[in-house]
PDB file of N, CA and C in Angstrom:
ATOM      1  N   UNK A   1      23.916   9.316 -42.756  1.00  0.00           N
ATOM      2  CA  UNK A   1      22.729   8.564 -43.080  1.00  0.00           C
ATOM      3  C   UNK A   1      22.532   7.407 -42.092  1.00  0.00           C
ATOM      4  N   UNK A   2      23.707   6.976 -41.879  1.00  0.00           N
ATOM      5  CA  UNK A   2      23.500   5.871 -40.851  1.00  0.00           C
ATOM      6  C   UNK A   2      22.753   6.199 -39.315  1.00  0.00           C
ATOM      7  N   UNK A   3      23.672   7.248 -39.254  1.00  0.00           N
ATOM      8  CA  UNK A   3      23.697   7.695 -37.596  1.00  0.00           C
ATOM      9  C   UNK A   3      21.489   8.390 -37.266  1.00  0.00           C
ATOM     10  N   UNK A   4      21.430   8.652 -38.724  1.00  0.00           N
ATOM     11  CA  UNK A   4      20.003   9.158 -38.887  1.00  0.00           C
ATOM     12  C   UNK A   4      18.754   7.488 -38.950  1.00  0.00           C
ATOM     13  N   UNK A   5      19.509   6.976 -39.795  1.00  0.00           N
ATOM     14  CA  UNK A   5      18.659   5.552 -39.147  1.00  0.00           C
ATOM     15  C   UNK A   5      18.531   4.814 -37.985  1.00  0.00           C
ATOM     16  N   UNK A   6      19.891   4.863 -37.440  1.00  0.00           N
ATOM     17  CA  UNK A   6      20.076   4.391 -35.711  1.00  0.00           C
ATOM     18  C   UNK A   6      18.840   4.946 -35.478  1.00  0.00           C
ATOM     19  N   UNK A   7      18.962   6.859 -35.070  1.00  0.00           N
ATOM     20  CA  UNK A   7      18.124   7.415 -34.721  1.00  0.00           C
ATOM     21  C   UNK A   7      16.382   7.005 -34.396  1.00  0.00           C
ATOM     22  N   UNK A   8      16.313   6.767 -35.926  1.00  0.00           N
ATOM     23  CA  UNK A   8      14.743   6.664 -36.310  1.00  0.00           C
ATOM     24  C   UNK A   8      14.502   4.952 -35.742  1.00  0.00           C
ATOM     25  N   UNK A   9      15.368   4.153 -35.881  1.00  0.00           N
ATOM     26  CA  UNK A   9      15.104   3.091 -35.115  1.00  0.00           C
ATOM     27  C   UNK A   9      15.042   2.819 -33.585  1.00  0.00           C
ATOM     28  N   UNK A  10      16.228   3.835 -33.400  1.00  0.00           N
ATOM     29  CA  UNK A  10      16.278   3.705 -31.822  1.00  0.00           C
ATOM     30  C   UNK A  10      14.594   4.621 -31.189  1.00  0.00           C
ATOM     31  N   UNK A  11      14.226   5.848 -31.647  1.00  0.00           N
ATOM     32  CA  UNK A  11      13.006   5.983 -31.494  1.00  0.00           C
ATOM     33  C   UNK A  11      11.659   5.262 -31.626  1.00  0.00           C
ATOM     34  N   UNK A  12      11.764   4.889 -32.496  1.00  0.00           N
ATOM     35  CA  UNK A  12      10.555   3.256 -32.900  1.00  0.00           C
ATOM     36  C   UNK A  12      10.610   2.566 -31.787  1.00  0.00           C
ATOM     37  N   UNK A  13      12.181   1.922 -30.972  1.00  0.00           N
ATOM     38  CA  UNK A  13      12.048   0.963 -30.267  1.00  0.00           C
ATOM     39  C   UNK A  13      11.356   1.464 -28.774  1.00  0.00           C
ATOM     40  N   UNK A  14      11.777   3.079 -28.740  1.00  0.00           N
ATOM     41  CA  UNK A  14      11.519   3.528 -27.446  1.00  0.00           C
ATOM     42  C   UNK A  14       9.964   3.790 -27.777  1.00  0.00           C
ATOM     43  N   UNK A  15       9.352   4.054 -28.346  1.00  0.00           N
ATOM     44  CA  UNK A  15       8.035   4.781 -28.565  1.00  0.00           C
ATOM     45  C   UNK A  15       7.130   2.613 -28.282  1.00  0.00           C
ATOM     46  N   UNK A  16       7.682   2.268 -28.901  1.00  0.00           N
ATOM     47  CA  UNK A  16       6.987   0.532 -28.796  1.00  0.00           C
ATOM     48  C   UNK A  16       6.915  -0.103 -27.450  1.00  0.00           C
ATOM     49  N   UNK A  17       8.088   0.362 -26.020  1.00  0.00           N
ATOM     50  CA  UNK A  17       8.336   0.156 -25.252  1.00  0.00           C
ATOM     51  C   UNK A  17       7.369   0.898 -24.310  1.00  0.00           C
ATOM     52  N   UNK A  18       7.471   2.100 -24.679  1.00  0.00           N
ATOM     53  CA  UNK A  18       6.009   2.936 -24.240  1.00  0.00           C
ATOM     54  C   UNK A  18       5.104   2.422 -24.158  1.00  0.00           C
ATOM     55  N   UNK A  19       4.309   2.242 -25.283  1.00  0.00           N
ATOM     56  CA  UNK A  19       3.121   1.885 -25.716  1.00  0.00           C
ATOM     57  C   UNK A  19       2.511   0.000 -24.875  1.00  0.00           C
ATOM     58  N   UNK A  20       4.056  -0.621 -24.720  1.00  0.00           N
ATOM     59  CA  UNK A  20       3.773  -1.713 -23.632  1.00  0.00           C
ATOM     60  C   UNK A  20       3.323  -1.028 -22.629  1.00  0.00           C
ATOM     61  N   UNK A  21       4.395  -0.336 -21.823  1.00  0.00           N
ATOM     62  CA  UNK A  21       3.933   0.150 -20.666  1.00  0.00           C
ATOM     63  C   UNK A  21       2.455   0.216 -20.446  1.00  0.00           C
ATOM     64  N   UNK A  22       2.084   1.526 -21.547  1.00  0.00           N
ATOM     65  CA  UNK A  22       0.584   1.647 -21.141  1.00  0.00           C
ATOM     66  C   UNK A  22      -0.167   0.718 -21.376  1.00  0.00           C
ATOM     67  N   UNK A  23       0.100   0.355 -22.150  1.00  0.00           N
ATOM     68  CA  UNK A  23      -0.164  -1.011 -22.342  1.00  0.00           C
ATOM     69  C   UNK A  23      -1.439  -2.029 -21.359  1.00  0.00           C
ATOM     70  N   UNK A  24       0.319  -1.927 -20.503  1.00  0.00           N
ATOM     71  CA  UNK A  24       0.282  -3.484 -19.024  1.00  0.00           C
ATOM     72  C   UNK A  24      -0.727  -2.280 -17.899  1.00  0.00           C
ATOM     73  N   UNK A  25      -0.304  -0.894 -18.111  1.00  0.00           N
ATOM     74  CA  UNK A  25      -1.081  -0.177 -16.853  1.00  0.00           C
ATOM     75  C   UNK A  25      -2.296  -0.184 -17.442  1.00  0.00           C
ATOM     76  N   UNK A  26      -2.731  -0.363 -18.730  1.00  0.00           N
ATOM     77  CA  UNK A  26      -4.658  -0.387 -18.861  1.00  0.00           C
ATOM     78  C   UNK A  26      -5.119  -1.683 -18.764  1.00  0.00           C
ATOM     79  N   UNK A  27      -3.990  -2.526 -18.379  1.00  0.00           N
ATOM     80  CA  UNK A  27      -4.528  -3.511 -18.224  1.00  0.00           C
ATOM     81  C   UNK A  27      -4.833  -3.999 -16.868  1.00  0.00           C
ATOM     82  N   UNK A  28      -3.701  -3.910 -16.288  1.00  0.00           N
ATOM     83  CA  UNK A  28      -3.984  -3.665 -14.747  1.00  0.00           C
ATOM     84  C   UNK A  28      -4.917  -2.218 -14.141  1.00  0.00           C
ATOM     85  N   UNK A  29      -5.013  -1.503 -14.684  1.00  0.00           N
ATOM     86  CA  UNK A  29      -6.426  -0.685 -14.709  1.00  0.00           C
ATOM     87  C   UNK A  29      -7.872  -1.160 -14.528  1.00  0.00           C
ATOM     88  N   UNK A  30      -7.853  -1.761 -15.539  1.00  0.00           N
ATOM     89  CA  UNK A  30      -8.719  -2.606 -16.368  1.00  0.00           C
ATOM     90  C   UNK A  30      -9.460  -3.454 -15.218  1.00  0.00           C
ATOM     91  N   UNK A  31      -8.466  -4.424 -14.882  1.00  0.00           N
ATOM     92  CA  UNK A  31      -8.295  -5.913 -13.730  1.00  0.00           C
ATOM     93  C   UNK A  31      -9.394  -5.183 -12.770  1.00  0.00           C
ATOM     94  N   UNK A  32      -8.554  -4.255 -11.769  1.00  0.00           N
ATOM     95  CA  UNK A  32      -8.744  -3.495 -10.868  1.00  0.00           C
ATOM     96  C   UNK A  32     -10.377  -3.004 -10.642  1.00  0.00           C
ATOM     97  N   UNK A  33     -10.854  -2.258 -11.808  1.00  0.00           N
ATOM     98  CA  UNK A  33     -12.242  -2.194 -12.445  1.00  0.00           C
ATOM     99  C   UNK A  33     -12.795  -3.091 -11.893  1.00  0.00           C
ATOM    100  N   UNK A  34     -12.410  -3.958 -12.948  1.00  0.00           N
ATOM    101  CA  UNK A  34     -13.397  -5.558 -13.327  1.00  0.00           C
ATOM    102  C   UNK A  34     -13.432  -6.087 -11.454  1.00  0.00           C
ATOM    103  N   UNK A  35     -12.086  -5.817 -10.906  1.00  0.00           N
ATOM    104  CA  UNK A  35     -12.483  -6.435  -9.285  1.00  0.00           C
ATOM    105  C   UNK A  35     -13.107  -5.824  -8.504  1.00  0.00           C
ATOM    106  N   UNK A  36     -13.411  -4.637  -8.799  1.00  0.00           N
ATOM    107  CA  UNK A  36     -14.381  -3.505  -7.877  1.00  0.00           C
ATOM    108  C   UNK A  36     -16.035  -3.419  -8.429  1.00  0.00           C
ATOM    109  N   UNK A  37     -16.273  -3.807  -9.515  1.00  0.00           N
ATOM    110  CA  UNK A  37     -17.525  -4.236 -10.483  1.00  0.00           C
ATOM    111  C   UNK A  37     -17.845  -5.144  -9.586  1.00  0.00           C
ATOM    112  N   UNK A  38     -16.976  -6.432  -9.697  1.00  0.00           N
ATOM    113  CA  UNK A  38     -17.528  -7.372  -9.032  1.00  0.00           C
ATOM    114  C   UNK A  38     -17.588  -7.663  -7.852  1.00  0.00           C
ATOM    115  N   UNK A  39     -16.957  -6.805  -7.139  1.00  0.00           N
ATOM    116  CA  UNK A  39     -17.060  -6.579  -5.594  1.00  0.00           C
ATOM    117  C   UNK A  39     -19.063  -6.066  -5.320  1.00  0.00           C
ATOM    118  N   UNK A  40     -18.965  -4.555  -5.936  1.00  0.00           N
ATOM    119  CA  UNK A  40     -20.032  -4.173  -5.731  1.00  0.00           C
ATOM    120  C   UNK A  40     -21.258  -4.873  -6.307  1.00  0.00           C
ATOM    121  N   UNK A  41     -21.253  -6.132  -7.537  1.00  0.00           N
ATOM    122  CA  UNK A  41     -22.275  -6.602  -7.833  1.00  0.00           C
ATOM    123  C   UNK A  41     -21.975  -7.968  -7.144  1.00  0.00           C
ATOM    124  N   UNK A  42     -21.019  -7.984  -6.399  1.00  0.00           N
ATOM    125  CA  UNK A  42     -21.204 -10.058  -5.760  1.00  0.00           C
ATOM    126  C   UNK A  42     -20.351  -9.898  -4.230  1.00  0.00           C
ATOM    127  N   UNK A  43     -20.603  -8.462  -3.894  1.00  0.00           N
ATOM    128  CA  UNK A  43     -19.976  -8.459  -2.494  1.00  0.00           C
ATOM    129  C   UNK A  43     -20.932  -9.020  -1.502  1.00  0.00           C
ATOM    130  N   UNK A  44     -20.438  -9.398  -0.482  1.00  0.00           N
ATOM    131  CA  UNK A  44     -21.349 -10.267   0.588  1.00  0.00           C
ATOM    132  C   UNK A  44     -22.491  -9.334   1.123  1.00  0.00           C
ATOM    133  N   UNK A  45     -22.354  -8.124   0.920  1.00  0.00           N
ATOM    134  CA  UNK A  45     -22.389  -7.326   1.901  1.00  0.00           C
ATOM    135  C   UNK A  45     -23.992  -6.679   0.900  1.00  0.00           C
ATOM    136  N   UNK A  46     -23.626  -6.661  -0.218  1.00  0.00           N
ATOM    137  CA  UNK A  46     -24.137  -6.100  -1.283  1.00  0.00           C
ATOM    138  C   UNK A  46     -25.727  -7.223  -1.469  1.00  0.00           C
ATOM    139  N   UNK A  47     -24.882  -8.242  -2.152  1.00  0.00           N
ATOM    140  CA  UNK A  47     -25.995  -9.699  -1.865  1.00  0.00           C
ATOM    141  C   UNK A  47     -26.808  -9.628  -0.912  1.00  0.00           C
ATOM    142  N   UNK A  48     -26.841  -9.663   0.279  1.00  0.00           N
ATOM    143  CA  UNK A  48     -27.570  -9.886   1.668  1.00  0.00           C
ATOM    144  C   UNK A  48     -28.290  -8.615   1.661  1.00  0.00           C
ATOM    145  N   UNK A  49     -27.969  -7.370   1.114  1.00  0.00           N
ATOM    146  CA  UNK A  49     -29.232  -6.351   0.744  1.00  0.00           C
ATOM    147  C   UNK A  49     -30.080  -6.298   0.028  1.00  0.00           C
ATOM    148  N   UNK A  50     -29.442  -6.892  -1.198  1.00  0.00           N
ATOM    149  CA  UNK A  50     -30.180  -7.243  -2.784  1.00  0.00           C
ATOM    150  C   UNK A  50     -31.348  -8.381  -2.234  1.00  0.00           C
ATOM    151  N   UNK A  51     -30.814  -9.096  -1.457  1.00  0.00           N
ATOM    152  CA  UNK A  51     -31.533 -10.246  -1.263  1.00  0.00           C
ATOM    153  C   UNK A  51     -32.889  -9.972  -0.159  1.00  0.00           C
ATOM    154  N   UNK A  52     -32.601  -8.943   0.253  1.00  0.00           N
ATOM    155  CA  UNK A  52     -33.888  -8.847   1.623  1.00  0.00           C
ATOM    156  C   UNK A  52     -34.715  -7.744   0.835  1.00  0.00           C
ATOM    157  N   UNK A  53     -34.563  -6.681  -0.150  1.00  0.00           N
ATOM    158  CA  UNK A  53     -34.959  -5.988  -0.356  1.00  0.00           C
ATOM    159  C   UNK A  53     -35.736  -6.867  -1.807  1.00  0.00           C
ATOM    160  N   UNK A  54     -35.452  -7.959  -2.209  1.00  0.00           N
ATOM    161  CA  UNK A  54     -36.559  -8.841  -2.956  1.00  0.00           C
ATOM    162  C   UNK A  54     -37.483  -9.399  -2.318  1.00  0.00           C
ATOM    163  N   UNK A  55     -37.152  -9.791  -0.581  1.00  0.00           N
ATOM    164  CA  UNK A  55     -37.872 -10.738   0.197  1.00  0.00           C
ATOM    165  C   UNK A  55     -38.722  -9.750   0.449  1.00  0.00           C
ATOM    166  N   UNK A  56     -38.553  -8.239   0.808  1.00  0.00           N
ATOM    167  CA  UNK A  56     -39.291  -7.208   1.403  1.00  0.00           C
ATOM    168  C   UNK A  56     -40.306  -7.072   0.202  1.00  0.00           C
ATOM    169  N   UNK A  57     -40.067  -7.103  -1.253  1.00  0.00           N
ATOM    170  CA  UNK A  57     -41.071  -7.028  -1.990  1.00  0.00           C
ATOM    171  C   UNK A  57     -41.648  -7.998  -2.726  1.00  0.00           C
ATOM    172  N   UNK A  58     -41.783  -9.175  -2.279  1.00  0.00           N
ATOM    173  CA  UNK A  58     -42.175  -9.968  -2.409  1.00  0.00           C
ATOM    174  C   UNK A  58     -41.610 -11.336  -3.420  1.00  0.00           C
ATOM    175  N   UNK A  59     -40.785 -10.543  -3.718  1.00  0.00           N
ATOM    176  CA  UNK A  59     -39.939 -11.742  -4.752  1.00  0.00           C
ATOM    177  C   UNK A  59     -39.190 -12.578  -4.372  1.00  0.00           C
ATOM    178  N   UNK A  60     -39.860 -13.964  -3.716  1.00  0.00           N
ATOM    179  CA  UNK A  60     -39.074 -14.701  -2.905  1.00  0.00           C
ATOM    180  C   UNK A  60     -37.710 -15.250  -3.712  1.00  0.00           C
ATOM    181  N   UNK A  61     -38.239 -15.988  -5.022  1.00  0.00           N
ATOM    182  CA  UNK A  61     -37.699 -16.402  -6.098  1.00  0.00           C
ATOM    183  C   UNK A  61     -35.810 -15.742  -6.303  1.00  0.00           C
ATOM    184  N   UNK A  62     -36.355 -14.513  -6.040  1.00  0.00           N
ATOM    185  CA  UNK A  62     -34.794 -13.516  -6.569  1.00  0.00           C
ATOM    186  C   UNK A  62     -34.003 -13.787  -5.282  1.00  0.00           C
ATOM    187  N   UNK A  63     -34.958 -13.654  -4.033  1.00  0.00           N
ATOM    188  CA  UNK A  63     -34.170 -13.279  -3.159  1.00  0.00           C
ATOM    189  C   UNK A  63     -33.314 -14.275  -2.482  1.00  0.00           C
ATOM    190  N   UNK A  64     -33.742 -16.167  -2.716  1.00  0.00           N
ATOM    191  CA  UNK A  64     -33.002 -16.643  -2.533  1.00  0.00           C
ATOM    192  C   UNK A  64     -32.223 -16.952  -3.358  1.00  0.00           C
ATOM    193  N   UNK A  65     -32.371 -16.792  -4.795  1.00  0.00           N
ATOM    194  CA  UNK A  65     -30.995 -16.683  -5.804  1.00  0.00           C
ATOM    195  C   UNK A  65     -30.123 -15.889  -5.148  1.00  0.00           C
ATOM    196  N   UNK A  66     -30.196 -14.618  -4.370  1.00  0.00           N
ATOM    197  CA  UNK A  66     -29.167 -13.688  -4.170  1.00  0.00           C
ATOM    198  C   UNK A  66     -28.535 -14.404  -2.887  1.00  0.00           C
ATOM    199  N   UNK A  67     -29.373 -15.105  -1.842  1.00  0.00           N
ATOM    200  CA  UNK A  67     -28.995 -15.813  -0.841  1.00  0.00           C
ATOM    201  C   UNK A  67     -28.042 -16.767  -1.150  1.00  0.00           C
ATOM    202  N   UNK A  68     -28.046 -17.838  -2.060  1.00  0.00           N
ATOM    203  CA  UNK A  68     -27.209 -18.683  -2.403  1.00  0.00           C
ATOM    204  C   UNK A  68     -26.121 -18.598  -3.159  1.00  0.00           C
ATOM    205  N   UNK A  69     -26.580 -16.986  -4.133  1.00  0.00           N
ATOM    206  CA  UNK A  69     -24.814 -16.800  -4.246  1.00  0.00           C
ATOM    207  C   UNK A  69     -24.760 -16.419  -3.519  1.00  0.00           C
ATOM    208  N   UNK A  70     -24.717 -15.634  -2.481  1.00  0.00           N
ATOM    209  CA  UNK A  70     -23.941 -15.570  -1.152  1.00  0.00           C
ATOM    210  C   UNK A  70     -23.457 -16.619  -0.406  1.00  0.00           C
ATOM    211  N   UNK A  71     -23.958 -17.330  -0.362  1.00  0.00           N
ATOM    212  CA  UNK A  71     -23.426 -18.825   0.415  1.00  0.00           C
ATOM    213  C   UNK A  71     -22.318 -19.604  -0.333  1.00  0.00           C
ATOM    214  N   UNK A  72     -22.478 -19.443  -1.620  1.00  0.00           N
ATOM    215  CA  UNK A  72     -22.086 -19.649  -2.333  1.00  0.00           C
ATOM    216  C   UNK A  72     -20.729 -19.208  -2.547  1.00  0.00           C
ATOM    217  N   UNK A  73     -20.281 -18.117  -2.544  1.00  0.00           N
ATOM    218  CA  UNK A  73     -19.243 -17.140  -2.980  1.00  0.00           C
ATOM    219  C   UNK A  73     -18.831 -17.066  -1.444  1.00  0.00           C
ATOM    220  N   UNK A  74     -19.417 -16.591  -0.834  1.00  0.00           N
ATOM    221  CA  UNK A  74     -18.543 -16.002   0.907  1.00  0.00           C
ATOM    222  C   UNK A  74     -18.917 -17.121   2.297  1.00  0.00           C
ATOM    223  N   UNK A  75     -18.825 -18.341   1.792  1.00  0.00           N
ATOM    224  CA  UNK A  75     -19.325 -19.111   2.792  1.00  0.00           C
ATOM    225  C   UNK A  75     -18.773 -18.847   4.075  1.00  0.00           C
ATOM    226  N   UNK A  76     -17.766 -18.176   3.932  1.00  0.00           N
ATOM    227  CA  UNK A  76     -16.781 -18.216   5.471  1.00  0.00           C
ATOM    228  C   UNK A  76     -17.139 -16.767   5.918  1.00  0.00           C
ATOM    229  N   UNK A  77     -18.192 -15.855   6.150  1.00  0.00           N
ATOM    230  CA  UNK A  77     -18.788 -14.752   6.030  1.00  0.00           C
ATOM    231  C   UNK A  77     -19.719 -14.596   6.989  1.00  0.00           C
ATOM    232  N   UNK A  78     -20.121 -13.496   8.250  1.00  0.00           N
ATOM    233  CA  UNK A  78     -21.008 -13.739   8.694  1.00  0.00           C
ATOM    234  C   UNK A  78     -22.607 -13.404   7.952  1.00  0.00           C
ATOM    235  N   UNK A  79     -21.952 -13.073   6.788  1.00  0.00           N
ATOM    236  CA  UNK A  79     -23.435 -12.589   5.697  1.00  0.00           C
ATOM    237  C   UNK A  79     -23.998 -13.776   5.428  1.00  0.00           C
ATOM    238  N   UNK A  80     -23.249 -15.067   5.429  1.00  0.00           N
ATOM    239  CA  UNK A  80     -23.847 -16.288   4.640  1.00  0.00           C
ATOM    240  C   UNK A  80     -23.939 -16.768   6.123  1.00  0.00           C
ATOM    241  N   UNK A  81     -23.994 -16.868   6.829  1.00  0.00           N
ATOM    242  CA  UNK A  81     -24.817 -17.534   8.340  1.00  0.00           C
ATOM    243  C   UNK A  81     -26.076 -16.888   8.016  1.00  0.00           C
ATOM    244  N   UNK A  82     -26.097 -15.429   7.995  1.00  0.00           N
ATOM    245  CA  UNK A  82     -27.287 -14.648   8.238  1.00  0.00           C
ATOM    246  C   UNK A  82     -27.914 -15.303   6.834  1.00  0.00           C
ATOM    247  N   UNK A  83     -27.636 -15.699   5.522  1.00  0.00           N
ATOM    248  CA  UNK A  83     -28.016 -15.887   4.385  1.00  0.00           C
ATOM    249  C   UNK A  83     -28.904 -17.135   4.726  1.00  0.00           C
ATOM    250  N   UNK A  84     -27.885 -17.947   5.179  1.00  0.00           N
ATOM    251  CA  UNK A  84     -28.812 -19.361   5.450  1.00  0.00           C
ATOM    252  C   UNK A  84     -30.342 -19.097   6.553  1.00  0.00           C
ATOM    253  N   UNK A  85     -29.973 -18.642   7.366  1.00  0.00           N
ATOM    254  CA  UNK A  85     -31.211 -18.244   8.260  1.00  0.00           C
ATOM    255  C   UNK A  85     -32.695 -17.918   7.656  1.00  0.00           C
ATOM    256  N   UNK A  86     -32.055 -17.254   6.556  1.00  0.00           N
ATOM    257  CA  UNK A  86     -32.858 -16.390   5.441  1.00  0.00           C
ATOM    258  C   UNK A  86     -33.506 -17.154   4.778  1.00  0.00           C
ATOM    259  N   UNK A  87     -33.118 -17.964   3.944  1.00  0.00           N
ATOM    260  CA  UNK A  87     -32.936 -19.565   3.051  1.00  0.00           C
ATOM    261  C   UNK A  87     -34.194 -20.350   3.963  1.00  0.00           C
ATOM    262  N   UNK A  88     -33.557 -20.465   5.461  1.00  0.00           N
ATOM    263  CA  UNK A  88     -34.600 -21.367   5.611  1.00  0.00           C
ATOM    264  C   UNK A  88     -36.386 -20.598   6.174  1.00  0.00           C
ATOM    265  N   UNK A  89     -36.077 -19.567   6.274  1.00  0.00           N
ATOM    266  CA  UNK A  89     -37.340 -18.335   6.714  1.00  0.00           C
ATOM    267  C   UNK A  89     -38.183 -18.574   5.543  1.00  0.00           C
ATOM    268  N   UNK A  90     -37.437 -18.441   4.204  1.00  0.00           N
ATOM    269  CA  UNK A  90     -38.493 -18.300   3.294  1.00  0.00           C
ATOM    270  C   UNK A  90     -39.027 -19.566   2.327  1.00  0.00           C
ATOM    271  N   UNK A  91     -37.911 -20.922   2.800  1.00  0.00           N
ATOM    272  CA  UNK A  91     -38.841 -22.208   2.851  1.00  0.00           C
ATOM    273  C   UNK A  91     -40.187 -22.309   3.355  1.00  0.00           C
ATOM    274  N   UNK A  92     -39.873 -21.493   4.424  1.00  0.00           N
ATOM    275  CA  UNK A  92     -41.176 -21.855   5.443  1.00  0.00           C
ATOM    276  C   UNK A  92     -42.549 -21.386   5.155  1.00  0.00           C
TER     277      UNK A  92
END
């Protein structure tokens, strides 16, 4: 009886140890996602298209919101040189 409870405990502990595992990997899954989401919705690269293709249709309004998060987020970027250029084009 004993050696049958070890058992059933020692399984519990391994099956709980599991279940971390997958745990920590959907979580780092997860992360990974969430950093590729936000790559493709706040990448420099992404912004500076979003942003000309508002200027191209007339929505100045959007397009320097998209300009300044770019400047914003990737200042050290040659997208946010080109951003500012942009910024001041459609002051004008």
């Amino acid at each position: 009886m004993e050696k049958f409870l070890f058992t059933l405990i020692f399984i519990a502990f391994l099956t709980s140890c599991g279940s971390d595992n997958e745990r920590i990997r959907a979580e780092q899954e997860r992360n990974a996602l969430q950093k590729q989401l936000e790559e493709v919705k706040f990448g420099a690269t992404n912004l500076l298209s979003d942003a000309k293709k508002f200027a191209d249709a007339g929505d100045i309004p959007s397009a320097k919101s998209k300009l300044n998060e770019l400047v914003s987020r990737h200042s050290d970027r040659p997208e946010a040189a080109e951003a500012k250029v942009l910024i001041n084009i459609l002051d004008e």
